[in-house]
Protein backbone atom coordinates (compact mmCIF):
# COMPACT_ATOMS: atom_id res chain seq x y z
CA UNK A 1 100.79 84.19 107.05
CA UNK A 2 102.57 87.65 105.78
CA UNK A 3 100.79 88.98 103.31
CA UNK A 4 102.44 91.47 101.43
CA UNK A 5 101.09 94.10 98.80
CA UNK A 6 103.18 94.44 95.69
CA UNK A 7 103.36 97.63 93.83
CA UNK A 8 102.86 97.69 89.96
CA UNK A 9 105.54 100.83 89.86
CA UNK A 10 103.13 103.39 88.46
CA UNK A 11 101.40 105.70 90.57
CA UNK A 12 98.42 107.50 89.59
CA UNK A 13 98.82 111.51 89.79
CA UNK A 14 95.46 113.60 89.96
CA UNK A 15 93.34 116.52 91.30
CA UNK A 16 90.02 117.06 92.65
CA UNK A 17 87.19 118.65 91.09
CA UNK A 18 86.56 121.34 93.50
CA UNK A 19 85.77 124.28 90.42
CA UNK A 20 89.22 125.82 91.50
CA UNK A 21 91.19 127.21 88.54
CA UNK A 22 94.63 124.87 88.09
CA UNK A 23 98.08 124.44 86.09
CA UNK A 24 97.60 121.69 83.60
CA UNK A 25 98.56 118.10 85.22
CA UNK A 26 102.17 117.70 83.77
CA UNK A 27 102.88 121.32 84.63
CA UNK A 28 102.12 120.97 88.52
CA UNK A 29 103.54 117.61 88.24
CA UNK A 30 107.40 119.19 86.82
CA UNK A 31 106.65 121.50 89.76
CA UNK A 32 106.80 118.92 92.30
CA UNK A 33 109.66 117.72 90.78
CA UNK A 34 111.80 120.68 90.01
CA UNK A 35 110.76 122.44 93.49
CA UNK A 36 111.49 118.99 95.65
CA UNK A 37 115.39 118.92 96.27
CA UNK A 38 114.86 115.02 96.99
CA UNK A 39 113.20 114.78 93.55
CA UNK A 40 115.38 116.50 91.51
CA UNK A 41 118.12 113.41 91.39
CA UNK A 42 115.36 111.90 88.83
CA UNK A 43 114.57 112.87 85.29
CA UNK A 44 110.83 113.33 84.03
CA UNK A 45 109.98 112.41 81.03
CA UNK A 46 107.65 114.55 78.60
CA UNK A 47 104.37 113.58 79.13
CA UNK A 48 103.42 110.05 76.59
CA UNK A 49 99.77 109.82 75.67
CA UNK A 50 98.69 106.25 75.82
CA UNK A 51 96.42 105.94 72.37
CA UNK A 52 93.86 103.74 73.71
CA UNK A 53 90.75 104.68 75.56
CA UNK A 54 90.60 102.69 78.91
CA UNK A 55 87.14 102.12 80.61
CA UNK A 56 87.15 103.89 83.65
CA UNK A 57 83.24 102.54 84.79
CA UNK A 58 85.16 98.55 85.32
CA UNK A 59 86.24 97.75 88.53
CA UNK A 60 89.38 98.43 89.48
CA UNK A 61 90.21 99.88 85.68
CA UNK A 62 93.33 102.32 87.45
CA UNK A 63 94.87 99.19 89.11
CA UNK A 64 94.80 96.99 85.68
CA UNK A 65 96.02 99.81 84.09
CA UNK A 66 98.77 100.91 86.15
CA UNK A 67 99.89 97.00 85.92
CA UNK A 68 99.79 97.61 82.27
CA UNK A 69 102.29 100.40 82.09
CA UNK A 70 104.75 98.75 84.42
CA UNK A 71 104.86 95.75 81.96
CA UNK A 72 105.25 97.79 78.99
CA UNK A 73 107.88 100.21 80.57
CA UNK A 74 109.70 96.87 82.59
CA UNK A 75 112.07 96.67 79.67
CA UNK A 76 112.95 100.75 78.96
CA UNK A 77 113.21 101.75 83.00
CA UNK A 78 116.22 99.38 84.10
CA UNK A 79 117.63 98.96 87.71
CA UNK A 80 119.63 102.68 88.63
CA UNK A 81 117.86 104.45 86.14
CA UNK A 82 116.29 107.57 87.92
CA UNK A 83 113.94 108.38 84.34
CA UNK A 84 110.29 108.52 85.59
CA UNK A 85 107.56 108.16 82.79
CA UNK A 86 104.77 110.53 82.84
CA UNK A 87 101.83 108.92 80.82
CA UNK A 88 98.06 110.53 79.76
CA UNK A 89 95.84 107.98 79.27
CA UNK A 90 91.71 109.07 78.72
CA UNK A 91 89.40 107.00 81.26
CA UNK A 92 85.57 106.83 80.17
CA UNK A 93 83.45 107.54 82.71
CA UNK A 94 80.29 107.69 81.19
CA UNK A 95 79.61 106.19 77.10
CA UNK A 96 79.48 109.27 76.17
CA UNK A 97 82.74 111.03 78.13
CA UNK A 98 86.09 110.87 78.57
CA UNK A 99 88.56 112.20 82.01
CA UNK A 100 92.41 111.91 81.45
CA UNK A 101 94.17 110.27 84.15
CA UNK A 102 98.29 110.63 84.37
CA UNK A 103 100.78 108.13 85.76
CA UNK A 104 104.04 107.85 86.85
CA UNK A 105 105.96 104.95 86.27
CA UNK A 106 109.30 104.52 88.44
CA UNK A 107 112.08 101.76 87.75
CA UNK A 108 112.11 100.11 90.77
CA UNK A 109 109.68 99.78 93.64
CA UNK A 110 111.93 101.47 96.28
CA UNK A 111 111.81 105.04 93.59
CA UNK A 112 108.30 104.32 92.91
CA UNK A 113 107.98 104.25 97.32
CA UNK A 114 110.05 107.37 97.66
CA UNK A 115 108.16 109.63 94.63
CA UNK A 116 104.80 108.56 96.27
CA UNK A 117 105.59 109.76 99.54
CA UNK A 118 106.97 112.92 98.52
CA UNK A 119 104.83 113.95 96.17
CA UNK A 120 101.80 112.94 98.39
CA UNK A 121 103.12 115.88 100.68
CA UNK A 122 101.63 119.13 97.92
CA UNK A 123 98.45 119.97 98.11
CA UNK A 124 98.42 120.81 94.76
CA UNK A 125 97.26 116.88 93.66
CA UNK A 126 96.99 113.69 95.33
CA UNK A 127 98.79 110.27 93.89
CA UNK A 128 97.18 106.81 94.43
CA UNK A 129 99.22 103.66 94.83
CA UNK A 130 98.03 100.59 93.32
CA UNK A 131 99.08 97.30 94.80
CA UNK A 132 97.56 93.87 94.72
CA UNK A 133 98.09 90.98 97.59
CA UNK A 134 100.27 88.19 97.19
């Protein structure tokens, strides 16, 4: 039996809380891009803000969200485009607070592959892919 994971094309972008001054999110994230000559064939987006609050305290709340975006970008990001969609979404982690969380959101798994393992290579953030099993 092969059992294989299958990406949802968006790839969660964030930093640790370590008290550590930082560049806003979508500032180190143009960085990566700009400064990565493998990157720079694709094209950023500005940052969308997602206007729903998403309840970060349910399990696996990044996963279902990240399959979220890819179905509502499935239709803008076609086949050979090399746009990548930067979205802020706020996750509550308490009742009472809220964290944002950013995602990128390729057009096809083998760009979404390729961003992830470059941009996992700065150790100015850390990106999470979400997959599920088939």
């Amino acid at each position: 039996m092969n059992i294989n994971p299958i990406s949802f094309k968006s790839l969660m972008v964030f930093t640790l809380n370590d008290g550590k001054p930082k560049a806003p999110m979508p500032v180190l994230i143009q960085t990566a891009f700009r400064n990565n000559p493998k990157l720079k064939a694709y094209k950023l987006t500005d940052t969308a803000t997602f206007n729903e609050d998403i309840d970060g305290t349910v399990h696996n709340a990044a996963m279902n969200f990240a399959k979220r975006l890819d179905e509502l970008y499935r239709n803008i990001l076609t086949k050979g485009s090399k746009k990548v969609k930067l979205t802020k979404v706020n996750f509550y982690v308490n009742p009472r607070e809220t964290e944002e969380r950013y995602f990128l959101t390729a057009a096809t798994e083998e760009d979404e592959k390729r961003i992830h393992k470059l941009i996992s290579r700065t150790d100015k953030f850390y990106s999470a892919k979400f997959g599920q099993k088939q």
